[in-house]
N, C-alpha and C. Protein backbone atom coordinates (compact mmCIF):
# COMPACT_ATOMS: atom_id res chain seq x y z
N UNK A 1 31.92 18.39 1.97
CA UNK A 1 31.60 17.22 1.16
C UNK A 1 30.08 17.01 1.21
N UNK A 2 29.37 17.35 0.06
CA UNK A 2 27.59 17.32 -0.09
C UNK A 2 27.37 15.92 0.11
N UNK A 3 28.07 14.65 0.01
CA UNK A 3 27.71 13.51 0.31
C UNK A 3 27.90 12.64 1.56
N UNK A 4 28.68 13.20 2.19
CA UNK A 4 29.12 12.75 3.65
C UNK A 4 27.66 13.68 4.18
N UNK A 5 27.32 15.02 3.83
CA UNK A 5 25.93 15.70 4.54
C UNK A 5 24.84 14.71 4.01
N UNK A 6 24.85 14.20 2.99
CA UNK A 6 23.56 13.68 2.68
C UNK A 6 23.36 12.74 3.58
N UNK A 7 24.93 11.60 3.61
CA UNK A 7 24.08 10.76 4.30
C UNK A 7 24.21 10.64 5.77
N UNK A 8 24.84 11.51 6.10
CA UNK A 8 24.37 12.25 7.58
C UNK A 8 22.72 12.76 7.52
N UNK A 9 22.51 13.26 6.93
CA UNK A 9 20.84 13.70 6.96
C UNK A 9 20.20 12.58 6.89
N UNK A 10 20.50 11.12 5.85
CA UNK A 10 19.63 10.06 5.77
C UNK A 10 20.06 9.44 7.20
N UNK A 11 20.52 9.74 7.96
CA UNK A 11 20.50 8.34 8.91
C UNK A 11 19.43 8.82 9.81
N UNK A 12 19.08 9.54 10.21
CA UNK A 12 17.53 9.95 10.40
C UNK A 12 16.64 9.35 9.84
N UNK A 13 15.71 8.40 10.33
CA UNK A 13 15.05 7.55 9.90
C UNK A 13 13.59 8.33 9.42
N UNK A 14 13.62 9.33 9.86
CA UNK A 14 12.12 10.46 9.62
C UNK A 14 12.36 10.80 8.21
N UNK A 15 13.81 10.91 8.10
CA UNK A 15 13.73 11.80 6.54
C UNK A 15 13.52 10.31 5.25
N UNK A 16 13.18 10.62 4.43
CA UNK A 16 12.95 10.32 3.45
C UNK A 16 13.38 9.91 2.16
N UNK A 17 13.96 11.58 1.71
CA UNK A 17 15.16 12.01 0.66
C UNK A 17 15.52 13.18 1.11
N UNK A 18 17.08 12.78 0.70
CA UNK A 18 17.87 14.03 0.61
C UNK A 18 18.44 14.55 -0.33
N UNK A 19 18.61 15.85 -0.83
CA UNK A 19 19.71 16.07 -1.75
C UNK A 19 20.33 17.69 -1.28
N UNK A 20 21.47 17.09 -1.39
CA UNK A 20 22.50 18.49 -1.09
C UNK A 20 23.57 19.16 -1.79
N UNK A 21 23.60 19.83 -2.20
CA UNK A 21 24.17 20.38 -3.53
C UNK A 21 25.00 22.04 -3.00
N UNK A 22 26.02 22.36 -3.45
CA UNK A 22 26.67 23.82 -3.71
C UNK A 22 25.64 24.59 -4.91
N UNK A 23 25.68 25.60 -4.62
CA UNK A 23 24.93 26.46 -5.59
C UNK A 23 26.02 27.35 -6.18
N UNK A 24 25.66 28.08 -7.55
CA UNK A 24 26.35 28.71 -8.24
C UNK A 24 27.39 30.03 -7.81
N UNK A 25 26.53 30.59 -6.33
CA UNK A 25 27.18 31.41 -5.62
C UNK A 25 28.16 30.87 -4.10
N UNK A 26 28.19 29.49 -4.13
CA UNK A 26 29.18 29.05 -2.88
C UNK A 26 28.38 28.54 -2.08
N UNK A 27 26.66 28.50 -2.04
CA UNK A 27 26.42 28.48 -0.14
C UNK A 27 26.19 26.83 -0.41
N UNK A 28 25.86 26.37 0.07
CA UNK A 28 25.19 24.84 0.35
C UNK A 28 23.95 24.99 0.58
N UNK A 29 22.91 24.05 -0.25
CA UNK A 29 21.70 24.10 0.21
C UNK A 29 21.50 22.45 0.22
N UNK A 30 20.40 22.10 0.90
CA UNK A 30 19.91 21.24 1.47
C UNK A 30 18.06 20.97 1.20
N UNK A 31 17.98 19.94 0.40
CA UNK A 31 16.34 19.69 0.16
C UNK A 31 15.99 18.37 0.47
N UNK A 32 15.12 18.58 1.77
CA UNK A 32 15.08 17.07 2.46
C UNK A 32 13.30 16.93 2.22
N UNK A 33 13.20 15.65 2.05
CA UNK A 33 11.67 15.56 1.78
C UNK A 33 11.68 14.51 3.13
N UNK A 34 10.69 14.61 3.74
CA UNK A 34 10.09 13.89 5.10
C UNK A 34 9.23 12.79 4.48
N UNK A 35 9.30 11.50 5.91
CA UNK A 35 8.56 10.46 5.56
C UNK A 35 6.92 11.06 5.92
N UNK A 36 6.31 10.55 5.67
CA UNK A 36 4.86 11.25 5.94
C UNK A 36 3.57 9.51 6.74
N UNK A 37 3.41 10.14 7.80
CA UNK A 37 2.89 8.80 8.20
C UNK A 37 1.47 9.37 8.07
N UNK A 38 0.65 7.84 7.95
CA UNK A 38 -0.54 7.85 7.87
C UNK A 38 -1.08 6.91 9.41
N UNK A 39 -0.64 6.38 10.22
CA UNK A 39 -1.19 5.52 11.16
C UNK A 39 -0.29 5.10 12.49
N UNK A 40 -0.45 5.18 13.65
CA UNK A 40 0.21 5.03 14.81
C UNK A 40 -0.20 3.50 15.35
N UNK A 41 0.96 3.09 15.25
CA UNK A 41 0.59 1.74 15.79
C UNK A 41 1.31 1.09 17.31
N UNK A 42 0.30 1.25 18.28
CA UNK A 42 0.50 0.55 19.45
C UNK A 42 0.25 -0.61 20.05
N UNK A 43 0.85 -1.55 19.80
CA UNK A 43 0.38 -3.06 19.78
C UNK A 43 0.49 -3.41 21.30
N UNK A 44 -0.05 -4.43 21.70
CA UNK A 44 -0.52 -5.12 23.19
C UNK A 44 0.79 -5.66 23.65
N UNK A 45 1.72 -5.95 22.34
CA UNK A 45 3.11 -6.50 22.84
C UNK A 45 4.37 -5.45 23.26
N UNK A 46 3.66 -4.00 23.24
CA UNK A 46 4.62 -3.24 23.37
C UNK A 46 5.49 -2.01 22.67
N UNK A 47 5.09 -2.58 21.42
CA UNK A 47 5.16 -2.12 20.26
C UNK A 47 4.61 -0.51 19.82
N UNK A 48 5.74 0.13 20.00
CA UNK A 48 5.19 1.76 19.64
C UNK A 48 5.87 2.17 18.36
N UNK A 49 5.44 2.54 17.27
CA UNK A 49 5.86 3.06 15.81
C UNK A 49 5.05 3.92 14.67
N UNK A 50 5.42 4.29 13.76
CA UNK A 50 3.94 4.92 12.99
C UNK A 50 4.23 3.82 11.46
N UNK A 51 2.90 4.28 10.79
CA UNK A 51 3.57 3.47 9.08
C UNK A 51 3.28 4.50 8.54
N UNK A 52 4.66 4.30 7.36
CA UNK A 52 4.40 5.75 6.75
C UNK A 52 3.35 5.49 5.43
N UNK A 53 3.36 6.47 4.24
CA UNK A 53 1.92 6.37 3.44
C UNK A 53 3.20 5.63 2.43
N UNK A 54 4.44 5.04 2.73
CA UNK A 54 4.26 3.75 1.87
C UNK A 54 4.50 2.59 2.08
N UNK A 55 3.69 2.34 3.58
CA UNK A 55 3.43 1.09 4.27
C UNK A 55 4.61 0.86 4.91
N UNK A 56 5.51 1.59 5.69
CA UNK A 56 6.58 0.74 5.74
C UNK A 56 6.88 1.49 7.17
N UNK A 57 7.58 1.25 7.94
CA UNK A 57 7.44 1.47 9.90
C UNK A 57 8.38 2.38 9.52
N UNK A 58 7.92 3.31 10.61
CA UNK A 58 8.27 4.45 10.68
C UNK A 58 8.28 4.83 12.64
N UNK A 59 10.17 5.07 12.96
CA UNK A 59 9.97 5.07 14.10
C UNK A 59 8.93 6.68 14.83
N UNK A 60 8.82 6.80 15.87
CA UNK A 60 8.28 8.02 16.22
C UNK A 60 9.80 9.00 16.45
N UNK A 61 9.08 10.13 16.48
CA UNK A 61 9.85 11.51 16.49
C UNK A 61 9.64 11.86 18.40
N UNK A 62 10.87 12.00 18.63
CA UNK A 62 11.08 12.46 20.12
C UNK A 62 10.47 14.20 20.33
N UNK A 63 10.60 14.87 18.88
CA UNK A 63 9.73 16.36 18.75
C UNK A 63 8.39 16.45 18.86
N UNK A 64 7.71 15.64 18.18
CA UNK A 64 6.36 15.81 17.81
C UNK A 64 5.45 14.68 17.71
N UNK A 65 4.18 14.88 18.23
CA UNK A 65 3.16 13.57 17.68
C UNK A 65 1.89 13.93 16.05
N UNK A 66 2.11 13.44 15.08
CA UNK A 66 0.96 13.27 14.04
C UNK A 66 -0.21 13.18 14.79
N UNK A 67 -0.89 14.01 14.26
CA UNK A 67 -2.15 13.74 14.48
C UNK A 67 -2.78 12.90 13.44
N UNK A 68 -2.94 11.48 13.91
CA UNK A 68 -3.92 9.99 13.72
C UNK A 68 -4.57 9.52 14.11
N UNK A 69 -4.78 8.60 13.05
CA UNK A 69 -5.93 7.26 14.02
C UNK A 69 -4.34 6.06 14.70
N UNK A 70 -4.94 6.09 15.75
CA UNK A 70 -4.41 5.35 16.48
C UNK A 70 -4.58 3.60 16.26
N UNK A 71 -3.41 3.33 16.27
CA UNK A 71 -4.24 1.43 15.83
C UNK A 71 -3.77 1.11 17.34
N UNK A 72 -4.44 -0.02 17.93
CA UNK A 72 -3.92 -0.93 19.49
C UNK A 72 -4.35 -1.95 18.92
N UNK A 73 -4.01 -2.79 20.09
CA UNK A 73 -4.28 -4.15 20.54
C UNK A 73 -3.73 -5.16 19.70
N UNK A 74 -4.13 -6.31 19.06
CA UNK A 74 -3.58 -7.63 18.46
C UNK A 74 -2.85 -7.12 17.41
N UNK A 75 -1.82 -6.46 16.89
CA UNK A 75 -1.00 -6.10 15.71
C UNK A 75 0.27 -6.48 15.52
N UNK A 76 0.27 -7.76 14.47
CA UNK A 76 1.70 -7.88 14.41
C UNK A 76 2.27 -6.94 13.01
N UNK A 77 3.38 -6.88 13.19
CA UNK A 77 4.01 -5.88 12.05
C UNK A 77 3.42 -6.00 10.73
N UNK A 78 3.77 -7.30 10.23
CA UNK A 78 3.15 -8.03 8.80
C UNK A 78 1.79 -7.47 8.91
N UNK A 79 0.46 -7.51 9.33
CA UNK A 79 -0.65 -6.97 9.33
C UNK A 79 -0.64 -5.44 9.63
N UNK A 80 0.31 -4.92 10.30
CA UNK A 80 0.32 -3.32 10.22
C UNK A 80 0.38 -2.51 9.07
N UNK A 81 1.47 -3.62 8.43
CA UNK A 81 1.92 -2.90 6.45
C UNK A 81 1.26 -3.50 5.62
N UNK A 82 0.44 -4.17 5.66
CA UNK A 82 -0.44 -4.82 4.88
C UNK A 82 -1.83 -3.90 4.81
N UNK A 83 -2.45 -4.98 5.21
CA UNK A 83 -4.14 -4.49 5.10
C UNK A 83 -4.26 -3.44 6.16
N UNK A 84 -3.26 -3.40 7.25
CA UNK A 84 -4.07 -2.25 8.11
C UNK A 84 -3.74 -0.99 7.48
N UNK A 85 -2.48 -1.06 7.15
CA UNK A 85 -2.16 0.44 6.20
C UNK A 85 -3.13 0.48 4.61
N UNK A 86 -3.51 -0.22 4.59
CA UNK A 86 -4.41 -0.26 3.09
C UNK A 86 -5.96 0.78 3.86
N UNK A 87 -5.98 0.19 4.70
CA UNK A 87 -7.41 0.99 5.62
C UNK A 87 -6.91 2.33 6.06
N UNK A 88 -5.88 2.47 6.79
CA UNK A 88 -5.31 3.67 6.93
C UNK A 88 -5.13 4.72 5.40
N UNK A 89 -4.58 3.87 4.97
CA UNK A 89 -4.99 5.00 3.80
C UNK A 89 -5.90 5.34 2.78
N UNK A 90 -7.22 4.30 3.00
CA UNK A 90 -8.62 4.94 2.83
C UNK A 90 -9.03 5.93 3.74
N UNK A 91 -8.94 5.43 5.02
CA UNK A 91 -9.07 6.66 5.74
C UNK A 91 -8.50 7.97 5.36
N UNK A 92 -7.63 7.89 5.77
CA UNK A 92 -6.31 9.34 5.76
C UNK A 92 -7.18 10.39 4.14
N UNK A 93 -7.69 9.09 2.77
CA UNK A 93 -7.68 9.94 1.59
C UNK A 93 -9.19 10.45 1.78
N UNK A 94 -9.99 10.13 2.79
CA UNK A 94 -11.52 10.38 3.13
C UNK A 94 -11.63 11.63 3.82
N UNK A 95 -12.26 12.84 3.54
CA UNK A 95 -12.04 13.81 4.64
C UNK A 95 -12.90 13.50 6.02
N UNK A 96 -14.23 12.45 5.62
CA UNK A 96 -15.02 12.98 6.26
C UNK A 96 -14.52 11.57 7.69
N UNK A 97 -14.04 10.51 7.03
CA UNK A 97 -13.73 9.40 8.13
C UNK A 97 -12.28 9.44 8.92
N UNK A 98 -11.45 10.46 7.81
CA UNK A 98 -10.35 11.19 8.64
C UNK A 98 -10.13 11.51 9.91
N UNK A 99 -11.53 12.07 9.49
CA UNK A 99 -11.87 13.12 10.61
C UNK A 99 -12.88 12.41 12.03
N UNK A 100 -13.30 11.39 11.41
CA UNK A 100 -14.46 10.40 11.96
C UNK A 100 -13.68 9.65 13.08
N UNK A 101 -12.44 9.38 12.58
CA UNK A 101 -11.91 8.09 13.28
C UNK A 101 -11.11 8.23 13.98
N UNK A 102 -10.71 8.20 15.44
CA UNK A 102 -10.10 8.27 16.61
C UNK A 102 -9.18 7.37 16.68
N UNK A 103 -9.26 5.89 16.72
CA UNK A 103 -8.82 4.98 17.24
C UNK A 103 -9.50 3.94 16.76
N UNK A 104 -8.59 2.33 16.22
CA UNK A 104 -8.59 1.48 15.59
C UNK A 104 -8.49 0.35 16.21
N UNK A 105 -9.04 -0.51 17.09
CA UNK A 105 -8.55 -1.47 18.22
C UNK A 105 -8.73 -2.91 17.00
N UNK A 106 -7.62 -3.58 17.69
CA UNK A 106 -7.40 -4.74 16.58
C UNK A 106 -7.65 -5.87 17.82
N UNK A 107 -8.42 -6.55 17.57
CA UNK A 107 -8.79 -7.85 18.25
C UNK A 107 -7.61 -9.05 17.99
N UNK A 108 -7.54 -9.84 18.86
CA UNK A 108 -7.15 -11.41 18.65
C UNK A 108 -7.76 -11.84 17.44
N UNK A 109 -9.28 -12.08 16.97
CA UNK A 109 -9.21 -12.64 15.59
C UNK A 109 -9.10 -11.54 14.38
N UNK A 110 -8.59 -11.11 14.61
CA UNK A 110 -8.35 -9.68 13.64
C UNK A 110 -9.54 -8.84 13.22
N UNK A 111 -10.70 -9.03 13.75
CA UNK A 111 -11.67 -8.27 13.39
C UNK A 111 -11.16 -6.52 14.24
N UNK A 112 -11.57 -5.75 13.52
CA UNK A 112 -11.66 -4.22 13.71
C UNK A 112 -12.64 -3.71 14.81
N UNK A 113 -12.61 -3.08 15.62
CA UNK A 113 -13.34 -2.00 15.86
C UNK A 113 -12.78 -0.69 15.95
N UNK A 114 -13.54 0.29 15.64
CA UNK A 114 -13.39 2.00 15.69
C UNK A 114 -14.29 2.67 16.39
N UNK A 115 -13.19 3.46 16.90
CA UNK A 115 -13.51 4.41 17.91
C UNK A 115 -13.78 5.89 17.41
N UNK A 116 -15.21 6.06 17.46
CA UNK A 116 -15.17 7.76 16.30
C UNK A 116 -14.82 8.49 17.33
N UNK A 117 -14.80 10.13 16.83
CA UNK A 117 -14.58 11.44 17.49
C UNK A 117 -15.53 11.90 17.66
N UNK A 118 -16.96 11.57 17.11
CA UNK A 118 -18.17 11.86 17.31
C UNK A 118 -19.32 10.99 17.57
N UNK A 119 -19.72 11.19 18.68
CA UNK A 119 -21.05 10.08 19.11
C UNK A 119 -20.16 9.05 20.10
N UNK A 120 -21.07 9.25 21.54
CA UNK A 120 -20.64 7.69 22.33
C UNK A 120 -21.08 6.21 22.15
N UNK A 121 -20.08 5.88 20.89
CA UNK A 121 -20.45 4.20 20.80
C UNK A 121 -18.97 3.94 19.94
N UNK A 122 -19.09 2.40 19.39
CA UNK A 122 -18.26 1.93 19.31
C UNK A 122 -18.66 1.52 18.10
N UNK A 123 -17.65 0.58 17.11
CA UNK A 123 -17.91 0.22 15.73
C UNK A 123 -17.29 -1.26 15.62
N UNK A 124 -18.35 -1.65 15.36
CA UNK A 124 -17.98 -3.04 15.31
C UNK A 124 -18.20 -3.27 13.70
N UNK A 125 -16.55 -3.35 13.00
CA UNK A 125 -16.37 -3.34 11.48
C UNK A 125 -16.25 -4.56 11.02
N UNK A 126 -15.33 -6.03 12.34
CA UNK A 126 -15.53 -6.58 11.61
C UNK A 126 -14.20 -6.97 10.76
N UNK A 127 -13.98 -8.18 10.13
CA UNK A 127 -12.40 -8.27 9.20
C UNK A 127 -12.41 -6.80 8.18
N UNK A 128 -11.33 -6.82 7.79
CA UNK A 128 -11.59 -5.56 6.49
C UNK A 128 -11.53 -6.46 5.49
N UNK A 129 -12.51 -7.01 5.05
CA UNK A 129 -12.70 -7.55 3.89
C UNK A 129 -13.90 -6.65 3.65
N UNK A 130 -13.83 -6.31 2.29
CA UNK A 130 -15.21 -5.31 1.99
C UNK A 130 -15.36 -4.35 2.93
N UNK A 131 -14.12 -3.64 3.65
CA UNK A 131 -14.69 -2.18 4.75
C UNK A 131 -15.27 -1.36 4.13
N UNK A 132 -14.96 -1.04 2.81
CA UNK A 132 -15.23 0.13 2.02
C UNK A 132 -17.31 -0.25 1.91
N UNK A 133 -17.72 -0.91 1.65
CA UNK A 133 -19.12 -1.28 1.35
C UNK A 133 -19.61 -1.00 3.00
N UNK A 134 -19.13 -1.46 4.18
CA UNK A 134 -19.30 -1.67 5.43
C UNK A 134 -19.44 -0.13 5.96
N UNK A 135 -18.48 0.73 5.12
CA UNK A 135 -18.59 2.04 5.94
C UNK A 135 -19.29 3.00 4.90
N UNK A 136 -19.53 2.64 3.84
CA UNK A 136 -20.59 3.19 3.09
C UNK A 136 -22.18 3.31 3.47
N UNK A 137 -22.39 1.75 4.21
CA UNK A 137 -23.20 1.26 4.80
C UNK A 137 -23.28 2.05 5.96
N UNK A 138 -22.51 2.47 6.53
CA UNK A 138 -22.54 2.65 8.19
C UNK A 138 -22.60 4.68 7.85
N UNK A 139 -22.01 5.27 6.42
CA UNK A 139 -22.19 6.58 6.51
C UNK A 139 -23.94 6.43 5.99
N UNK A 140 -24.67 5.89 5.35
CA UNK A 140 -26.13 5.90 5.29
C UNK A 140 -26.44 6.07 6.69
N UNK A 141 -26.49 4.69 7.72
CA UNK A 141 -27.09 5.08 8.68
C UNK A 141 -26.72 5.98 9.52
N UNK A 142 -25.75 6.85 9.65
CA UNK A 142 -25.36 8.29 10.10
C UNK A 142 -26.26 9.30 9.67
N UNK A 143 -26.20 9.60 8.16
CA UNK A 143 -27.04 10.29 7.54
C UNK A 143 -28.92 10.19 7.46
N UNK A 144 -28.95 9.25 7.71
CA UNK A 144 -30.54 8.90 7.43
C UNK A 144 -30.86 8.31 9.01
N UNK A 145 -30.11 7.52 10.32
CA UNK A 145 -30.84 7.39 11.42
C UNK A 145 -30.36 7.90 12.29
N UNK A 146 -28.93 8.33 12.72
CA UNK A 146 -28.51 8.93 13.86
C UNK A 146 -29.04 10.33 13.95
N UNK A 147 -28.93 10.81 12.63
CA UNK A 147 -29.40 12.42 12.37
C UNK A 147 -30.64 12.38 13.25
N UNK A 148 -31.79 11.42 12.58
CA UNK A 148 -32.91 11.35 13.29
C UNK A 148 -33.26 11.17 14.66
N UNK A 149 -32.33 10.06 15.63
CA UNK A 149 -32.38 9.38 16.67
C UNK A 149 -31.62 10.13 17.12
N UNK A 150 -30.40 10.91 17.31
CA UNK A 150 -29.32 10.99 17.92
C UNK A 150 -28.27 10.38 17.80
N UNK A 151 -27.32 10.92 17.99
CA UNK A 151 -25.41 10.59 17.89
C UNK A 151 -25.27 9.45 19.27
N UNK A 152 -25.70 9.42 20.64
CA UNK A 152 -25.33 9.04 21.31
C UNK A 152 -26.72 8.32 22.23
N UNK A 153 -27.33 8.12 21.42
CA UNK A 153 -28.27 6.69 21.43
C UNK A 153 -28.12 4.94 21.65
N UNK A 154 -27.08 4.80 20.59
CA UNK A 154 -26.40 3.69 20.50
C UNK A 154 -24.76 3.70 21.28
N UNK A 155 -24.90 2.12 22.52
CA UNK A 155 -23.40 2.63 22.44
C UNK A 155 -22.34 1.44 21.35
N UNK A 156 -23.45 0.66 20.86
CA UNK A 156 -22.64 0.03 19.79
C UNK A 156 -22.93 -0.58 18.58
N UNK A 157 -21.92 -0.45 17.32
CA UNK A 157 -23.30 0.01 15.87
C UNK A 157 -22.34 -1.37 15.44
N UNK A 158 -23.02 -2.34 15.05
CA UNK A 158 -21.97 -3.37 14.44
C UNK A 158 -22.56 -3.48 12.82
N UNK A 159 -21.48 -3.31 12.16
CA UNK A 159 -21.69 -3.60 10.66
C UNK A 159 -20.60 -5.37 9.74
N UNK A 160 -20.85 -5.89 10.90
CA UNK A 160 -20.09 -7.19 10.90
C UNK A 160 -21.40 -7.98 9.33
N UNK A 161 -22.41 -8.06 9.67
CA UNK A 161 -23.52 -8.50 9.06
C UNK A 161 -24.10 -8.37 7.74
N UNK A 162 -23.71 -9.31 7.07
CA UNK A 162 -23.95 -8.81 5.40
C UNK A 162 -24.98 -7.57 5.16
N UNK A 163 -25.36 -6.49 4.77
CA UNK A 163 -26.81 -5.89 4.17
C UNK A 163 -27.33 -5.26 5.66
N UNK A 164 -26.68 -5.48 6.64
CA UNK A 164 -26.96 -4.52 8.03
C UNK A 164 -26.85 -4.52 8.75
N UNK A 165 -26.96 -3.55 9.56
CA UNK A 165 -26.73 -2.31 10.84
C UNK A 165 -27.32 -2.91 11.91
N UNK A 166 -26.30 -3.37 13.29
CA UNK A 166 -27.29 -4.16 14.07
C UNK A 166 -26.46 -2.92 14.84
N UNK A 167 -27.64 -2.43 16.02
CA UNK A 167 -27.46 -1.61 17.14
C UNK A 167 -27.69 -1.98 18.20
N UNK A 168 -26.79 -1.28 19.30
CA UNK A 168 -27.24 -2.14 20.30
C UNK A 168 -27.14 -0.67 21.64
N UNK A 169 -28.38 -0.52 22.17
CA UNK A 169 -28.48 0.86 23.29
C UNK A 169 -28.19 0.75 24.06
């Protein structure tokens, strides 16, 4: 029975879609599409899960870990599928902050900081209101002062501040 398999395959919360069908020669085939996460979220209350890329919780896999940005600290669910997955998936569609961004620590007043993969300091982002202008802002001064100064000069770059880059050594 292809529908008793299907939704045996859906109760797996990883999968996605299923469809299972007999083929013209007898065998059974099986085409499962996977949820696909964009963000790991470990909250201060305990809380271990991923969101997938259509905002919506996604438990973890006992097989394998995604390689992500990690979110911690102050996260309640409602802000995980909201705006934090809206950032997660600027990130995730960016190659270069993809790749930039380690870890996402969420404060008590919901301001952001990030933890890159490159350079010892910290990022003080700040609400995500306007991140996109904030990290536009913050890839200039990568390109035009760290290049110059060094990666691990600063141990903390805050772009909280309308129009600029406050550092702190």
């Amino acid at each position: 029975n292809t529908n008793e398999i299907e939704e045996s395959i859906l109760t797996n919360q990883l999968i996605k879609k299923a469809d299972v069908f007999v083929t013209n020669s007898g065998n059974i085939r099986a085409s499962i599409e996977e949820r696909k996460p964009v963000l790991r979220i470990i909250s201060n209350t305990g809380e271990n899960y991923y969101i997938d890329n259509e905002g919506n919780k996604m438990p973890l896999s006992r097989r394998f870990t995604a390689y992500l940005p990690v979110a911690t600290g102050s996260i309640k669910e409602s802000f995980a599928k909201t705006d934090l997955y809206k950032f997660a998936l600027f990130l995730h569609s960016n190659a270069f902050w993809n790749a930039q961004i380690e870890q996402i620590v969420v404060l008590p007043n919901l301001d952001i900081k990030l933890i890159p993969r490159v350079g010892d300091h910290q990022i003080i982002l700040g609400n995500l209101d306007g991140y996109k202008d904030r990290l536009d802002k913050l890839m200039t001064f990568y390109e035009k002062g760290l290049n110059e100064a060094g990666w691990n000069k600063y141990s903390v770059i805050n772009l909280k501040f309308d129009k600029q880059v406050v550092c702190t050594k």
